[in-house]
Each structure stands twice: as C-alpha cells, then as structure tokens.
C-alpha atoms as a PDB file:
ATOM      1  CA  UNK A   1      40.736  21.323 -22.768  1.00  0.00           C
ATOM      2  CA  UNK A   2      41.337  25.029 -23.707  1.00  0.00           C
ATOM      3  CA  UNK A   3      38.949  27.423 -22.985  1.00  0.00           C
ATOM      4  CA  UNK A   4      37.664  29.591 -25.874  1.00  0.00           C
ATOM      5  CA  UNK A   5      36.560  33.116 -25.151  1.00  0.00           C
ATOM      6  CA  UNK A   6      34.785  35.521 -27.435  1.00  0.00           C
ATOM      7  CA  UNK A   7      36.954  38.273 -28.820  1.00  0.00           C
ATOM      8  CA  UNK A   8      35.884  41.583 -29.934  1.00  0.00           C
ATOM      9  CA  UNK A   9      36.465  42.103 -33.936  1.00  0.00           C
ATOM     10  CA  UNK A  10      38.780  44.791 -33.058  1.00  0.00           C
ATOM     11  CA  UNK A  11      40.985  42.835 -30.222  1.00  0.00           C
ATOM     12  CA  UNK A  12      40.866  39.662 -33.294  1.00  0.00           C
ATOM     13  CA  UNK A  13      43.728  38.926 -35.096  1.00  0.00           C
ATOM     14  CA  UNK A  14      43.607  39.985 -38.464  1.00  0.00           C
ATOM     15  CA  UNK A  15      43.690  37.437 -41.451  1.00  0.00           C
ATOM     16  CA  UNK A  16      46.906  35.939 -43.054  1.00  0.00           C
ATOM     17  CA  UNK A  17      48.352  38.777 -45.562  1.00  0.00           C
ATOM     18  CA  UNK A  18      46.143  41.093 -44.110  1.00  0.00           C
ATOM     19  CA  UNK A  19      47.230  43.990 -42.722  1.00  0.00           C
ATOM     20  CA  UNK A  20      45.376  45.243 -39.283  1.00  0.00           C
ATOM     21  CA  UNK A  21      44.474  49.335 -40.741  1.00  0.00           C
ATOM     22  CA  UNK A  22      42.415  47.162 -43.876  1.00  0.00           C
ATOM     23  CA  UNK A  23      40.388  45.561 -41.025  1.00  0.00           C
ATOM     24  CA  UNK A  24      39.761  48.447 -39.319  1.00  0.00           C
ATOM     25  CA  UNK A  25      38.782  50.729 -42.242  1.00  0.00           C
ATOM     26  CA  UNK A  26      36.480  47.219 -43.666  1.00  0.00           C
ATOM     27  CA  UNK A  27      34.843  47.798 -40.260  1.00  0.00           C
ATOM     28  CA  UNK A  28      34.304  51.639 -40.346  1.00  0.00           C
ATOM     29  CA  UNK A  29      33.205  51.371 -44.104  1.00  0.00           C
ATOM     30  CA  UNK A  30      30.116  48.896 -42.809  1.00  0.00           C
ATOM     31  CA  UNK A  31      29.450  51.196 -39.617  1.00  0.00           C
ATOM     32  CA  UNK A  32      28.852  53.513 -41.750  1.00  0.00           C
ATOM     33  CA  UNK A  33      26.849  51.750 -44.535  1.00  0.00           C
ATOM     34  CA  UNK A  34      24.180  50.822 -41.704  1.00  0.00           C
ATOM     35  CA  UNK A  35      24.408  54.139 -40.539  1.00  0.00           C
ATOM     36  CA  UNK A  36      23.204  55.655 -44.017  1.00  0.00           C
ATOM     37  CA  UNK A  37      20.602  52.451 -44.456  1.00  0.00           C
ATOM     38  CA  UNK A  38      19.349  53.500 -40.774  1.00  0.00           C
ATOM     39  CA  UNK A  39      16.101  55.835 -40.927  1.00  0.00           C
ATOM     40  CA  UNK A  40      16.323  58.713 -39.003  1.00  0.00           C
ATOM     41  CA  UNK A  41      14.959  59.682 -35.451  1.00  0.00           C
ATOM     42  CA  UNK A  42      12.618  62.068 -37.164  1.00  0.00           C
ATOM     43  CA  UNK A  43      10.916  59.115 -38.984  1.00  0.00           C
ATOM     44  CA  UNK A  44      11.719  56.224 -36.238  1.00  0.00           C
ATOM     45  CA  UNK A  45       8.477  57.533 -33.753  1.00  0.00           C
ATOM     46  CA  UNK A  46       6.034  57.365 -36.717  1.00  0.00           C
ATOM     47  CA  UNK A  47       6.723  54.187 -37.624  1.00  0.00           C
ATOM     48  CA  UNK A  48       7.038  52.638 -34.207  1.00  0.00           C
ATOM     49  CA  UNK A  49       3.750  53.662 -33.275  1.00  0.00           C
ATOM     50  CA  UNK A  50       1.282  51.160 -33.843  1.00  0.00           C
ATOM     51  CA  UNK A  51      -1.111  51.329 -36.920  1.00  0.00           C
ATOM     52  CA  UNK A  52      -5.128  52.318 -36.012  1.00  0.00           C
ATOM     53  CA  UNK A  53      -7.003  49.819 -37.180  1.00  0.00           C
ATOM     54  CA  UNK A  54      -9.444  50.603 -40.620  1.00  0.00           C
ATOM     55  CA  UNK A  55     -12.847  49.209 -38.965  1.00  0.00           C
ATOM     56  CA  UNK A  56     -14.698  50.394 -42.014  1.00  0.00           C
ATOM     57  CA  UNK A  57     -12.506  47.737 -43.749  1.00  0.00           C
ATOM     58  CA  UNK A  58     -12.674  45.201 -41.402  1.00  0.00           C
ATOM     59  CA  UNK A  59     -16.481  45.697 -41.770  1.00  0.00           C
ATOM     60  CA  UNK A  60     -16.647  46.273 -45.264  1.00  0.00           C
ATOM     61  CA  UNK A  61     -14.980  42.639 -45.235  1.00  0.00           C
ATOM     62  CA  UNK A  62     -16.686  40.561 -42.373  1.00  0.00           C
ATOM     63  CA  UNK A  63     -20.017  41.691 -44.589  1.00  0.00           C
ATOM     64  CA  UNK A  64     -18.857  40.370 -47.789  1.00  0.00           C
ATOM     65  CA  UNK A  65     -17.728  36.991 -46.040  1.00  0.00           C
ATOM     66  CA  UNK A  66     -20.594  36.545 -44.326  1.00  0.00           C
ATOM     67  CA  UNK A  67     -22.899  36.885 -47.743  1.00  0.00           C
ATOM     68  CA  UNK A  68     -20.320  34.406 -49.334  1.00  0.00           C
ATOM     69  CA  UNK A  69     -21.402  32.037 -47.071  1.00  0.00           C
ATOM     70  CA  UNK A  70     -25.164  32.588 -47.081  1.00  0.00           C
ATOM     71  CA  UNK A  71     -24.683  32.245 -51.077  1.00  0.00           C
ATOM     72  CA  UNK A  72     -22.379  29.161 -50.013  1.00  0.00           C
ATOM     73  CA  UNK A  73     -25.065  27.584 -47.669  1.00  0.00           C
ATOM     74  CA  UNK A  74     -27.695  28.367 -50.293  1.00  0.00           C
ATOM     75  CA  UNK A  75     -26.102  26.426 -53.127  1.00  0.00           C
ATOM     76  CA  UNK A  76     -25.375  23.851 -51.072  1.00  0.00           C
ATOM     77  CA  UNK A  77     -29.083  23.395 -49.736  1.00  0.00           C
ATOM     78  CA  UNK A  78     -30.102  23.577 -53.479  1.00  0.00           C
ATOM     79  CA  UNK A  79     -27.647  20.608 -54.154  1.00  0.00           C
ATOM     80  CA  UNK A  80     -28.334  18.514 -51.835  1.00  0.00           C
ATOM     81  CA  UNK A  81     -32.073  19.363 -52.292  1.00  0.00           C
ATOM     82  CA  UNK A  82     -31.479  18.008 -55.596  1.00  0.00           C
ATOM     83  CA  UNK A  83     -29.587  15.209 -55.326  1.00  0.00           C
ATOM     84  CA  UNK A  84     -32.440  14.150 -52.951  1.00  0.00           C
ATOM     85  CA  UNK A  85     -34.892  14.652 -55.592  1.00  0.00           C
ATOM     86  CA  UNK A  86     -32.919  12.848 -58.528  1.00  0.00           C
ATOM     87  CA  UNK A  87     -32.727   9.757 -55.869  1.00  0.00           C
ATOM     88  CA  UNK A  88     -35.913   9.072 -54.994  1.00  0.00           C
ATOM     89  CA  UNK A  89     -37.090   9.202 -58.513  1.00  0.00           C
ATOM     90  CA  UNK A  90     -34.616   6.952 -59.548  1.00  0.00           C
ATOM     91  CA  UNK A  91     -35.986   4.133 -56.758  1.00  0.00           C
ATOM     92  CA  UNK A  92     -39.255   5.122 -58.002  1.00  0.00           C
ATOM     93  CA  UNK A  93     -39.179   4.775 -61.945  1.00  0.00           C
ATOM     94  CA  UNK A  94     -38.496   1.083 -61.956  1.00  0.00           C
ATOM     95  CA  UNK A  95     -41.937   0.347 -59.514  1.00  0.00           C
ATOM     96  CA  UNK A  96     -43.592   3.277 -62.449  1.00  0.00           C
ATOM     97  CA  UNK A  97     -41.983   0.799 -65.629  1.00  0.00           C
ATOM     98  CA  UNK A  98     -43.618  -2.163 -63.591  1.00  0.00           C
ATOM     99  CA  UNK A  99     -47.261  -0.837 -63.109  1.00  0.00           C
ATOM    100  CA  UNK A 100     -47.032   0.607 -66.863  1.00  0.00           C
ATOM    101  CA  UNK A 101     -46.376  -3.202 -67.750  1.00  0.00           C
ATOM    102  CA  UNK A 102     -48.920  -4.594 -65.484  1.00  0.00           C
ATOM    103  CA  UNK A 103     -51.672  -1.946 -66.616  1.00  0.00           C
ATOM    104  CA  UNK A 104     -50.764  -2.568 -70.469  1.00  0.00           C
ATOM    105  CA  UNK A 105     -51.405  -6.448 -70.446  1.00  0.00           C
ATOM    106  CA  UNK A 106     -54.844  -6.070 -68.081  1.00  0.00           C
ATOM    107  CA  UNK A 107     -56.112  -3.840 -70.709  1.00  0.00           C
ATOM    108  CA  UNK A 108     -55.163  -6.132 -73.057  1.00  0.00           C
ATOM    109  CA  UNK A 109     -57.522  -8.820 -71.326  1.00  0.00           C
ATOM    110  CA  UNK A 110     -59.969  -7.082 -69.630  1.00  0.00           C
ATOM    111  CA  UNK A 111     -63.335  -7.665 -69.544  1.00  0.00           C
ATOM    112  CA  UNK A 112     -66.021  -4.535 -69.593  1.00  0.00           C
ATOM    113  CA  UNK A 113     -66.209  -5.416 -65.399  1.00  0.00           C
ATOM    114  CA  UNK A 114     -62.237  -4.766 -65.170  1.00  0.00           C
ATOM    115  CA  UNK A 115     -62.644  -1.915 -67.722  1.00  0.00           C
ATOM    116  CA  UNK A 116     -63.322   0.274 -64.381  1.00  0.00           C
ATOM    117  CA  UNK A 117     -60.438  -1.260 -62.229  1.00  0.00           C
ATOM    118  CA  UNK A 118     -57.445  -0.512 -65.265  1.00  0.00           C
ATOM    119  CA  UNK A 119     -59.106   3.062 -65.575  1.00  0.00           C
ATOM    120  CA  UNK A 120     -58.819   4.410 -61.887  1.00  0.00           C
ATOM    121  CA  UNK A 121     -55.492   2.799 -61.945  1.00  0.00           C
ATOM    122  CA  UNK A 122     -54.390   4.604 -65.204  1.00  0.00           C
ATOM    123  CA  UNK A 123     -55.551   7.594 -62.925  1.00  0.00           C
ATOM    124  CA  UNK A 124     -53.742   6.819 -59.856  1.00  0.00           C
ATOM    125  CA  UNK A 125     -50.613   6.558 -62.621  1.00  0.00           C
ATOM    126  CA  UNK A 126     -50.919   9.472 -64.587  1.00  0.00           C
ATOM    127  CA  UNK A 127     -51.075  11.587 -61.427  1.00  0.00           C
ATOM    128  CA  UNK A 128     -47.971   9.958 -60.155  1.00  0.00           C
ATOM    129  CA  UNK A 129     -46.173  11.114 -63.111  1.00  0.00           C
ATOM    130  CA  UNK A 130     -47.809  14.486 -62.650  1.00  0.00           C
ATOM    131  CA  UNK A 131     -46.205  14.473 -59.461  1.00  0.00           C
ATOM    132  CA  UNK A 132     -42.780  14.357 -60.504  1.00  0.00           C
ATOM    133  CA  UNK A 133     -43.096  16.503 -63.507  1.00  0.00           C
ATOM    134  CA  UNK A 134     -44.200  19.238 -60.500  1.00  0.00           C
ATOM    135  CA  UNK A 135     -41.136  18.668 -59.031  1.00  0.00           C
ATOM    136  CA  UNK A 136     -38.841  18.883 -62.309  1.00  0.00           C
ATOM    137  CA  UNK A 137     -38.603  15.143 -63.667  1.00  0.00           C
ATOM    138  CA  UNK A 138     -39.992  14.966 -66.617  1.00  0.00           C
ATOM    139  CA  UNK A 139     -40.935  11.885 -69.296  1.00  0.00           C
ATOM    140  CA  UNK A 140     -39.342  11.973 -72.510  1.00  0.00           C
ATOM    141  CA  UNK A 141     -39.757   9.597 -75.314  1.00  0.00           C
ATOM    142  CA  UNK A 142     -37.096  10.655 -78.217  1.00  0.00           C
ATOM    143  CA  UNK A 143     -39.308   8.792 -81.358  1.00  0.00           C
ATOM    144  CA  UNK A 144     -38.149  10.527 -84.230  1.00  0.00           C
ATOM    145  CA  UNK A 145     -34.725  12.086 -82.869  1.00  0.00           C
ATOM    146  CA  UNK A 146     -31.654  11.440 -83.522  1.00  0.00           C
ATOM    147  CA  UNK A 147     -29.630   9.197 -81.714  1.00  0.00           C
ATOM    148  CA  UNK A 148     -27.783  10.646 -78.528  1.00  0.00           C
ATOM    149  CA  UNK A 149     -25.574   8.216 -76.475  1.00  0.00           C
ATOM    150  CA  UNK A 150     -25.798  10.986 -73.729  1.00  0.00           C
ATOM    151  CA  UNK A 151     -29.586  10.143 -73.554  1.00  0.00           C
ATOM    152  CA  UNK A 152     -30.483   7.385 -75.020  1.00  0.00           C
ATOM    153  CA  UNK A 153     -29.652   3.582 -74.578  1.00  0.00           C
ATOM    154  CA  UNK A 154     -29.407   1.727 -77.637  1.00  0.00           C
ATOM    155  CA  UNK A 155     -31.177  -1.824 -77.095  1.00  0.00           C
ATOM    156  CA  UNK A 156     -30.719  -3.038 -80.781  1.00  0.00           C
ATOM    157  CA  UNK A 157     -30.482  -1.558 -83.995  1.00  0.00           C
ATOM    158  CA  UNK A 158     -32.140  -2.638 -87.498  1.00  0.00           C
ATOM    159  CA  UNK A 159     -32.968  -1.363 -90.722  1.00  0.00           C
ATOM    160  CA  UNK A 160     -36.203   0.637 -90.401  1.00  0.00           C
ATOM    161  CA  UNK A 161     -38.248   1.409 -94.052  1.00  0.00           C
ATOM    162  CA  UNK A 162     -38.179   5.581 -94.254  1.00  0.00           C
ATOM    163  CA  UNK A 163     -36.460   6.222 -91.053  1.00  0.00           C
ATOM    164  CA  UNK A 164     -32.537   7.604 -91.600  1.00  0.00           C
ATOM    165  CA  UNK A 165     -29.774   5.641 -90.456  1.00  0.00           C
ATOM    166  CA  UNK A 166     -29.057   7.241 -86.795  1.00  0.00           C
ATOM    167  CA  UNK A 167     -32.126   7.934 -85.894  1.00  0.00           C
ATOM    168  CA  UNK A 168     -34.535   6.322 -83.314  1.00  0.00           C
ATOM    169  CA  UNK A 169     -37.177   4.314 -84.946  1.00  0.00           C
ATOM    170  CA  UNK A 170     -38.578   2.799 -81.899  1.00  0.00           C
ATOM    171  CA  UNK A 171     -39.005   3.595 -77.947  1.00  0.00           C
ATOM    172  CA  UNK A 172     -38.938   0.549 -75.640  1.00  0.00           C
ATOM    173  CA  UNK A 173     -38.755   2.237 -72.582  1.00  0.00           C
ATOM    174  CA  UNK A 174     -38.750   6.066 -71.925  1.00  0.00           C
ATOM    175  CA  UNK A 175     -36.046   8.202 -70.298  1.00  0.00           C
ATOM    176  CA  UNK A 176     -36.509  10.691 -67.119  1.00  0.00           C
ATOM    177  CA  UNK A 177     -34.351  13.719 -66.650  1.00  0.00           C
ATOM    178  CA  UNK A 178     -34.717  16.239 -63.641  1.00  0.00           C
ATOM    179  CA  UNK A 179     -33.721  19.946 -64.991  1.00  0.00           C
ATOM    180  CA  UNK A 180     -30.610  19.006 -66.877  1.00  0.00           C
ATOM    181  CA  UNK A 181     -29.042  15.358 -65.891  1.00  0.00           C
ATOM    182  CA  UNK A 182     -30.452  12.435 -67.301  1.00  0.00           C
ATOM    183  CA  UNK A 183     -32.005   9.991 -64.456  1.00  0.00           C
ATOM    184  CA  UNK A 184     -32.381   7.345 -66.761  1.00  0.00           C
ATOM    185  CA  UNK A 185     -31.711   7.379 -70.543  1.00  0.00           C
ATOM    186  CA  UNK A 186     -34.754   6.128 -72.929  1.00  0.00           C
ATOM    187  CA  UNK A 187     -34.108   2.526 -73.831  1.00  0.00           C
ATOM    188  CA  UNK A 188     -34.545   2.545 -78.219  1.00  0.00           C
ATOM    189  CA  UNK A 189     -33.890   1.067 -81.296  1.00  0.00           C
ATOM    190  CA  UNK A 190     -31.889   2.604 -83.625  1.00  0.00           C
ATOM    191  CA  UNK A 191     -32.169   2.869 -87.544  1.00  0.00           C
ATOM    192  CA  UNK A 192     -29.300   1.169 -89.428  1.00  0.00           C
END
C-alpha cells in the first residue's frame, strides 16, 4: 500500500491543460475575495462581544405567557365544568321522563286521598327542573315551530288540519339544551 500525504494547493500539481501561473492567480483572486467579504478589525470587537440581555423584554414576555395560561387554565376549567354539567343531566332526564309518566297516569286514577300524594310529588318535580334551569338546562317544547333536525327528533309525521306542512304539530317528549348544545332533542310529530 502507498501512503497518501496531504499536499499544500500550491506544492499540487496543477490540472491537465492547465498551466501552473492560472492556479496561482485562481488562488490569489479568492484570497482576496475573502479578504474584501472579511469585516474589519474596527467592527470585529463589537460584534464579538456578547449581546446584554433586554430583561424588560424577557419580562414583558414571561408576563404575557403566564396570562395566556391563566386564560388557558380558565377555559379549560369552564369546559370541563361544562361537560360535567351536560353529563349528569343527561343520566338524569331519562329518571325526570319516567316520574313525568308515572305522575301523569296516578293523576289519571287518583282518588281525592292520593290527590295529596301526586301534588307534593308534582312539587318535589317541578323543583327538580328548577334546579337545572339554575344551572343552565333548560325545558323546551317546540309546539308550533318549525321543524329543526338540529333539535328536534321526528317520531312520525301526518297530515295535521291547519298546521303547515314542516311544522311541529305535536310534542311527545320535550328536548333539554344547556346554554347552546342540545342534550336531548324534543321527540315530535311533524305536519305533512
């Protein structure tokens, strides 16, 4: 094996049809392009020294991330507070449908000695739903409107004598909503 040791450009040989005084100005010509690109000693100290850091910036920033996260940590308490919300009222509606059902057909066969009984339970259920409209859920029973697939459920539709065509003739079961999102839509019949 031959060794190979580094030449200097200037000791190389120059390229085929070359001639050596071509190198050697191609190599002067670059020395002195860096040269000319090169800042000057004047300048070199200024910019070597190291930059003083802008603490008003640095503060001026560290304040305005730490108030994007307290915003951050706020909006996410306030979801989460609602999602909380929206799901217990959605296990609770069905029991609320059920006890509307049970209180409906009592009345419907009570005697003046149950009259009492249906009427503190009415209570107890009307103060249950004033419960949840203090929190934000609110009844709504869209009689009258026109239909909205968004928020209502059509159960059947049928031709309804001086109700328009598209618009709910009949509630069977009411929707809930909390703020803006629908926690159940309003089960209705529909006017063909």
């Amino acid at each position: 094996m031959s060794e190979e040791r580094d030449v200097a450009p200037e000791q190389q040989a120059p390229a085929p049809g070359v001639e050596s005084n071509e190198v050697d100005e191609g190599i002067e010509g670059l020395a002195q392009d860096a040269a000319a690109e090169a800042p000057e000693e004047s300048e070199a100290p200024e910019a070597a020294a190291p930059a003083e850091p802008d603490y008003k910036d640095l503060y001026l920033r560290a304040a305005a991330e730490t108030d994007n996260i307290r915003k951050r940590s706020r909006r996410d308490v306030e979801v989460a507070s609602a999602r909380g919300v929206a799901r217990l009222a959605r296990e609770l509606l069905p029991s609320l449908d059920n006890l509307d059902r049970a209180l409906a057909a009592a009345e419907a066969e009570e005697t003046d000695a149950e009259h009492h009984l249906t009427k503190g339970i009415r209570l107890v259920q009307a103060e249950l739903l004033s419960a949840l409209t203090r929190v934000g859920i609110e009844q709504f029973s869209p009689e009258g409107e026109t239909f909205d697939p968004h928020q209502h459920e059509a159960v059947a539709q049928a031709p309804v004598d001086g109700v328009a065509s598209g618009v709910v003739a009949q509630v069977y079961q009411p929707g809930y909503r909390y703020k803006e999102e629908i926690l159940r839509p309003a089960k209705v019949v529909v006017a063909a």
